[in-house]
Protein backbone atom coordinates (compact mmCIF):
# COMPACT_ATOMS: atom_id res chain seq x y z
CA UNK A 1 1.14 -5.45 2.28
CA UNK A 2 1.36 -2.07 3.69
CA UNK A 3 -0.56 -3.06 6.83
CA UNK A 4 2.16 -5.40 7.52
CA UNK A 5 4.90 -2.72 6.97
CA UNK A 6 3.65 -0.37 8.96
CA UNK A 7 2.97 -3.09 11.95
CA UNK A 8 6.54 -4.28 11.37
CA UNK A 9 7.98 -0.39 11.76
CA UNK A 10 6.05 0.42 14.64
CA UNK A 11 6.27 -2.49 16.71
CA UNK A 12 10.19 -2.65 16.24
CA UNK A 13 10.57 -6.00 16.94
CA UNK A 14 13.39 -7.21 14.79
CA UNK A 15 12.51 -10.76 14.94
CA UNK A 16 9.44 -9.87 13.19
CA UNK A 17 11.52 -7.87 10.34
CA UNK A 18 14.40 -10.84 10.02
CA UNK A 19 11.12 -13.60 9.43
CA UNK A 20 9.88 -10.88 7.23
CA UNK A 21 13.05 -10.62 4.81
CA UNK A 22 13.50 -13.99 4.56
CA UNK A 23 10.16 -14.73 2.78
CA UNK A 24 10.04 -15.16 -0.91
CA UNK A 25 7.85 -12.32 -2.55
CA UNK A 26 9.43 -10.20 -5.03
CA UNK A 27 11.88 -7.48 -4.17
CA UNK A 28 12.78 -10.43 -1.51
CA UNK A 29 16.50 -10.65 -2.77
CA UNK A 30 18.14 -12.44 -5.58
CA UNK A 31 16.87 -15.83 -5.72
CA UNK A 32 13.89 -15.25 -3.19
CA UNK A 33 11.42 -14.24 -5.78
CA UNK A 34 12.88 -10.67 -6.31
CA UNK A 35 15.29 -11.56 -9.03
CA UNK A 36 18.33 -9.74 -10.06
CA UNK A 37 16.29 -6.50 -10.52
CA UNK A 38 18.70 -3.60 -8.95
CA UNK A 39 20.82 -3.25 -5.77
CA UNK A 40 18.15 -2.20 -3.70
CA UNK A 41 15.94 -5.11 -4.94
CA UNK A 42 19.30 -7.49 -4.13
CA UNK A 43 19.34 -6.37 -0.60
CA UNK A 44 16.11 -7.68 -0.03
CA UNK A 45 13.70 -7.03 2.76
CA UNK A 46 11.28 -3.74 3.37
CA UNK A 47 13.03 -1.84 0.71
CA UNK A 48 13.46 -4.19 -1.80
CA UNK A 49 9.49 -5.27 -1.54
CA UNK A 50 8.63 -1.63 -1.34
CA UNK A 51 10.86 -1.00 -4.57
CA UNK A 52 8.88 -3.81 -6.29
CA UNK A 53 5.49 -2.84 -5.55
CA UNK A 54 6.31 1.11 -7.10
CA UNK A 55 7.34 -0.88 -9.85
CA UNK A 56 4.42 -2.45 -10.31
CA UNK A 57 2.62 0.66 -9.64
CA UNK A 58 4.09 2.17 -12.74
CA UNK A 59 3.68 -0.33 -15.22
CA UNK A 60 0.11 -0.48 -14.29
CA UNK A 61 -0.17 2.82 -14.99
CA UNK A 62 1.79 2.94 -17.67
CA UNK A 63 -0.56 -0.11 -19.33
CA UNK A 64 -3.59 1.32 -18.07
CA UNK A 65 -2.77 4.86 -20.17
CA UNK A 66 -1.74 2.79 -23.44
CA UNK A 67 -4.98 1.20 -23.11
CA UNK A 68 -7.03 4.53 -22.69
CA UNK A 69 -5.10 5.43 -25.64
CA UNK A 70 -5.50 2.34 -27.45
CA UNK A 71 -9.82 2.92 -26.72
CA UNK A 72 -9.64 6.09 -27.74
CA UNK A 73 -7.74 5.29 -31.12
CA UNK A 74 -10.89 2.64 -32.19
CA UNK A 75 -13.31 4.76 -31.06
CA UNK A 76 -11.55 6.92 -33.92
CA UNK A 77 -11.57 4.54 -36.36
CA UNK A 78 -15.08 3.13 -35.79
CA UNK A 79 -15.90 7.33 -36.61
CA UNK A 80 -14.32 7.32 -39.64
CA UNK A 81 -15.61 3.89 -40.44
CA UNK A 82 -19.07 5.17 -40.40
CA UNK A 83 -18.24 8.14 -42.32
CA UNK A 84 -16.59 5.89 -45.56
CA UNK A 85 -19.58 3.88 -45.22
CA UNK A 86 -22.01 6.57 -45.13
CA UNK A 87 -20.22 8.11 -48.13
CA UNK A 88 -20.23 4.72 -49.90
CA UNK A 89 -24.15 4.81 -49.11
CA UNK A 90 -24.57 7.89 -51.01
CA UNK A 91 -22.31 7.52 -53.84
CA UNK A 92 -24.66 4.17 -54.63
CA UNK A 93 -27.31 6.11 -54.32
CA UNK A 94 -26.47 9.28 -56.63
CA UNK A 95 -24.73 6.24 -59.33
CA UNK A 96 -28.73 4.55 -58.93
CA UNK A 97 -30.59 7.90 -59.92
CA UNK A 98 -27.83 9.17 -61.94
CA UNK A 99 -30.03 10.17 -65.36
CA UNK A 100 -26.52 9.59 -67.54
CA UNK A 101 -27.16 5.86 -67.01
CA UNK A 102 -30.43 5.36 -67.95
């Protein structure tokens, strides 16, 4: 998408740019595919694209950290899983050879 910004800006031509807005990707304008997301998104064209694709930037990173979070909270758990089972493991063992019970 970029590649076809930066042709748009540095070629000029405006009949290029007018095509360009009218298309329906997101950030296009209300009810070309942008929605009703935010003035700048209701104008449409180069800004309003540009304006949806940081947006999308964001929540990727934002879901991308949640999940490193999320890994890194099971990767906890699966620790302290083996630790209560390892415990377990040795309280069966001491209540086997305990002397008390025989």
């Amino acid at each position: 998408m970029f590649k076809i910004l930066n042709l748009i800006l540095l070629n000029g031509n405006n009949s290029k740019l007018k095509m360009f807005c009218r298309n329906s990707r997101r950030g296009g304008g209300v009810g070309k595919g942008g929605g009703g997301g935010g003035s700048i998104r209701e104008s449409g064209g180069i800004l309003g694209e540009m304006g949806a694709v940081k947006e999308d930037e964001y929540f990727y990173k934002k879901q991308k950290d949640q999940l490193r979070k999320l890994r890194e909270k099971i990767e906890h758990h699966k620790k302290e899983l083996q630790k209560h089972e390892d415990e377990l493991k040795e309280t069966i063992n001491n209540l086997k050879n305990d002397p008390k019970k025989n």
